[in-house]
Protein backbone atom coordinates (compact mmCIF):
# COMPACT_ATOMS: atom_id res chain seq x y z
CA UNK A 1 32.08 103.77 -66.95
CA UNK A 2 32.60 100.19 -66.35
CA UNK A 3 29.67 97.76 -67.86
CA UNK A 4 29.68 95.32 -65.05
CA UNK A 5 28.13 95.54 -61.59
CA UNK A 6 31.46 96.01 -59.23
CA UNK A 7 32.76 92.43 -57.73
CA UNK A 8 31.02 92.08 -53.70
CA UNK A 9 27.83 93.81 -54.92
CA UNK A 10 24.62 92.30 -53.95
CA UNK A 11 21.43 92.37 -56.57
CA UNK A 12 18.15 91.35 -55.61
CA UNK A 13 15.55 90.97 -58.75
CA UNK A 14 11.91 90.75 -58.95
CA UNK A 15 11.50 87.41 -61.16
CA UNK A 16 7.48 87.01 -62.30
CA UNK A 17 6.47 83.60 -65.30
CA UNK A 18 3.40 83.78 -66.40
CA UNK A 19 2.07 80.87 -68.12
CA UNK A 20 4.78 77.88 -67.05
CA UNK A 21 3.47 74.75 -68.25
CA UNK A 22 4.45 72.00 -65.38
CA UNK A 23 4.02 68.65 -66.06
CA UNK A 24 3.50 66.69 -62.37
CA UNK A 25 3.16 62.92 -62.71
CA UNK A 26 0.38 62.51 -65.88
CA UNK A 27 -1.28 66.17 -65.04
CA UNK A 28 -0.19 69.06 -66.90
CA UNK A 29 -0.90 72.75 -65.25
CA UNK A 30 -0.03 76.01 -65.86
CA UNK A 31 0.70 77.82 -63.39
CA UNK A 32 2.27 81.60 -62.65
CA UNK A 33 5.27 81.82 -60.28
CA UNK A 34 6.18 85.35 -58.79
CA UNK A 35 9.28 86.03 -56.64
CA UNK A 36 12.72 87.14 -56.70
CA UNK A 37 16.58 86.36 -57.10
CA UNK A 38 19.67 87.96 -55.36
CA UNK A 39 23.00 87.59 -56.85
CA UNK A 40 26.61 88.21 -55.46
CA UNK A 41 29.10 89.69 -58.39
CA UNK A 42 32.70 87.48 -58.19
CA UNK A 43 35.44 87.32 -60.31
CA UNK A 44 35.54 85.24 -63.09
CA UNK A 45 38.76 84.07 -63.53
CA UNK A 46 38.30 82.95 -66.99
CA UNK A 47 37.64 85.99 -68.37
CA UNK A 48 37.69 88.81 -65.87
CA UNK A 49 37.92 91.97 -68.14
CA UNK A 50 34.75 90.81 -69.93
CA UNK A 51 32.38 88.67 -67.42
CA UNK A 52 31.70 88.15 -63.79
CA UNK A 53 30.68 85.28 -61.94
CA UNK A 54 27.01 85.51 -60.24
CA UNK A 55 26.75 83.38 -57.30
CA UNK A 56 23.11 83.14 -55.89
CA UNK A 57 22.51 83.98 -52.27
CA UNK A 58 18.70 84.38 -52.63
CA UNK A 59 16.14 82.70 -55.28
CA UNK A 60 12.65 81.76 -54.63
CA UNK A 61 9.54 81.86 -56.37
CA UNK A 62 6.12 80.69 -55.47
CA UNK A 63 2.57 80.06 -57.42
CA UNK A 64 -1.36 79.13 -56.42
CA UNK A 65 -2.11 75.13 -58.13
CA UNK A 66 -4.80 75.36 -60.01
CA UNK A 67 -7.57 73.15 -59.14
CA UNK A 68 -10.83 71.42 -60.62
CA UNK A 69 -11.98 70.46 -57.34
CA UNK A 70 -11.76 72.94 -54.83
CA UNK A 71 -8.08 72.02 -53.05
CA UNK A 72 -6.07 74.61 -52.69
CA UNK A 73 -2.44 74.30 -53.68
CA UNK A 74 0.48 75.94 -54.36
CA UNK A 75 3.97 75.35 -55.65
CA UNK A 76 7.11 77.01 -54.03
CA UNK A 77 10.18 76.83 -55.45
CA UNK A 78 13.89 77.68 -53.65
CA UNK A 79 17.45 77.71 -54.11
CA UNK A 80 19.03 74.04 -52.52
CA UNK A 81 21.83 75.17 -50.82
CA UNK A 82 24.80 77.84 -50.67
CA UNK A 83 25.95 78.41 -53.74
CA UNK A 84 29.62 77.78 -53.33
CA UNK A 85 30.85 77.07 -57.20
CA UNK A 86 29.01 79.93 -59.17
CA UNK A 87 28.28 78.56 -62.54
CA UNK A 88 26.05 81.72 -63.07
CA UNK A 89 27.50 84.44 -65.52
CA UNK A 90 27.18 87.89 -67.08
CA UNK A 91 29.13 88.17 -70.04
CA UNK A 92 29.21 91.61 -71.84
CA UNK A 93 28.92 90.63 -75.63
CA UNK A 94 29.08 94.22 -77.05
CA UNK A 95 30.33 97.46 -75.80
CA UNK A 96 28.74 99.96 -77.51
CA UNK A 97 25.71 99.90 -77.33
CA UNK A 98 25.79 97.62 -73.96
CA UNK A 99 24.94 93.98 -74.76
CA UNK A 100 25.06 91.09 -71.98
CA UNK A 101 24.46 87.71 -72.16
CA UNK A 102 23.35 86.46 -68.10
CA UNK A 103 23.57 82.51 -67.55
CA UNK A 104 21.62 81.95 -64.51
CA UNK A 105 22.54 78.09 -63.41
CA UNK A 106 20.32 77.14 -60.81
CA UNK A 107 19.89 73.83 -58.72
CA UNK A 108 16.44 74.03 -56.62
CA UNK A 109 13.52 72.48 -54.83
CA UNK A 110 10.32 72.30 -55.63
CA UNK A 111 7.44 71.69 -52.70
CA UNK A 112 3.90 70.77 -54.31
CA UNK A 113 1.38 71.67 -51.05
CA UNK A 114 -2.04 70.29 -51.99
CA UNK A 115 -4.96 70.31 -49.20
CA UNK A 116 -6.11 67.33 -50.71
CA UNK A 117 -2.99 65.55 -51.02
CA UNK A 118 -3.56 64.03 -46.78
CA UNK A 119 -1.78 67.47 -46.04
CA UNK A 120 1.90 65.41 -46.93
CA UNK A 121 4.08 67.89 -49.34
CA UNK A 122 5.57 66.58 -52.09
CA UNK A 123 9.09 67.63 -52.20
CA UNK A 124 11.32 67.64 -55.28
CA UNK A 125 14.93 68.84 -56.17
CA UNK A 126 16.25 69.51 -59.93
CA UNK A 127 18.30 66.27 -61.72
CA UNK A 128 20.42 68.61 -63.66
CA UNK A 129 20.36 72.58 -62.88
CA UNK A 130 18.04 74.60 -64.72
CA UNK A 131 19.78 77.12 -67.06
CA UNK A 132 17.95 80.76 -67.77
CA UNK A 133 19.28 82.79 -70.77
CA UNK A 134 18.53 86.49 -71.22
CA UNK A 135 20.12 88.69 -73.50
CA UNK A 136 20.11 92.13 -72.35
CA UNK A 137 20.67 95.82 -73.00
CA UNK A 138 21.53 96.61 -69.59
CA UNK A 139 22.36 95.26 -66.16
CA UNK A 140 20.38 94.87 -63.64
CA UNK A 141 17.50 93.81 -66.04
CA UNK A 142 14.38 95.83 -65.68
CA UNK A 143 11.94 93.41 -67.29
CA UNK A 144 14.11 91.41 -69.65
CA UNK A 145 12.75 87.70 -70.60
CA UNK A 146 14.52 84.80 -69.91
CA UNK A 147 14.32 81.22 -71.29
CA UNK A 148 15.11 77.98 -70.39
CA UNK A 149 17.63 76.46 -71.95
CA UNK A 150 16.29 72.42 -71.42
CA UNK A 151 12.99 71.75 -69.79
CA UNK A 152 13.37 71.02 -66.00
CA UNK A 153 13.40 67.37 -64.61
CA UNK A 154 12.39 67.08 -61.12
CA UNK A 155 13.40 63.45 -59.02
CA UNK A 156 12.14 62.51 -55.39
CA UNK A 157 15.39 62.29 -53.77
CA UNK A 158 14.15 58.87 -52.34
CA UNK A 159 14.02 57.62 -55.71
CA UNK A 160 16.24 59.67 -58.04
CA UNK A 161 15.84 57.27 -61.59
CA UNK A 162 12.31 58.46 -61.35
CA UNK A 163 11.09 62.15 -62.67
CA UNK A 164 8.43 62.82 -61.22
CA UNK A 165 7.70 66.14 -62.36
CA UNK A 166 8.98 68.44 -65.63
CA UNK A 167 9.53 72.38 -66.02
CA UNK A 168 8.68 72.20 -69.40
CA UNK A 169 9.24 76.07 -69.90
CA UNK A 170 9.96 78.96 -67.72
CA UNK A 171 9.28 82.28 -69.72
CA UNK A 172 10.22 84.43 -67.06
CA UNK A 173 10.92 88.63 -66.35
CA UNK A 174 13.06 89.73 -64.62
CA UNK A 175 13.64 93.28 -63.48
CA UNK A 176 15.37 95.07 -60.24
CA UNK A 177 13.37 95.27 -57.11
């Protein structure tokens, strides 16, 4: 029985962080994301016996601001663009028993909504992609955590030598749909 999910499959994954610290200009909030992630399997062909190449063709995660003054907010973050060079991997690091090691490489957007903001989103995309690691005893994860590797910078496009926003952490689950 082969360890890795067969090359053209599609895997969409429930993806829930409780707790993510966000740092937004000089505020710092905590706030829980919930949403999912869908994966294509490629080939890697680096190492095709042993890993596969993920290339994401669905990611997106939203969470409620919290607020001291009544505003409601939220934060919704979503995949930039097609991926078309999968950096994403799923390596199998032990046969017996099943051990993987899934890279998730991910290059995003971030949209702050805040009523009391003058309605005007504030719209971010990642300086360098956001790596999550998970280690894993089987594939598709059913509730495995994953880290980030590097806390998250977030730029304003219109002015990308400022960060105007950090992912400082990202302790997130992910498990099949």
């Amino acid at each position: 029985m082969p360890l890795l999910p067969p090359i053209g499959a599609e895997i969409p994954c429930s993806m829930l962080a409780i707790n993510s610290p966000l740092q937004i200009r000089n505020s710092l909030v905590t706030v829980d994301f919930r949403g999912g992630i869908k994966h294509r399997v490629d080939v890697n062909p680096n190492d095709p016996i042993n890993s596969v190449r993920m290339r994401t063709v669905g990611f997106k995660i939203s969470a409620e601001l919290p607020s001291d003054n009544g505003d409601k907010g939220s934060i919704t973050i979503e995949q930039n663009d097609v991926d078309v060079d999968p950096k994403s991997l799923l390596r199998v690091t032990q046969n017996f028993p099943p051990k993987f090691e899934n890279i998730m490489v991910l290059n995003f957007t971030m949209v702050i909504q805040q009523s009391g903001n003058g309605g005007e989103p504030l719209i971010l995309t990642t300086k360098d992609p956001a790596k999550l690691i998970g280690t894993l005893t089987q594939y598709p994860p059913k509730g495995d955590l994953y880290q980030l590797q590097n806390p998250v910078d977030l730029i304003d496009l219109e002015n990308p030598d400022t960060v105007v926003a950090t992912l400082q952490k990202l302790p997130v689950k992910i498990g099949g749909l």
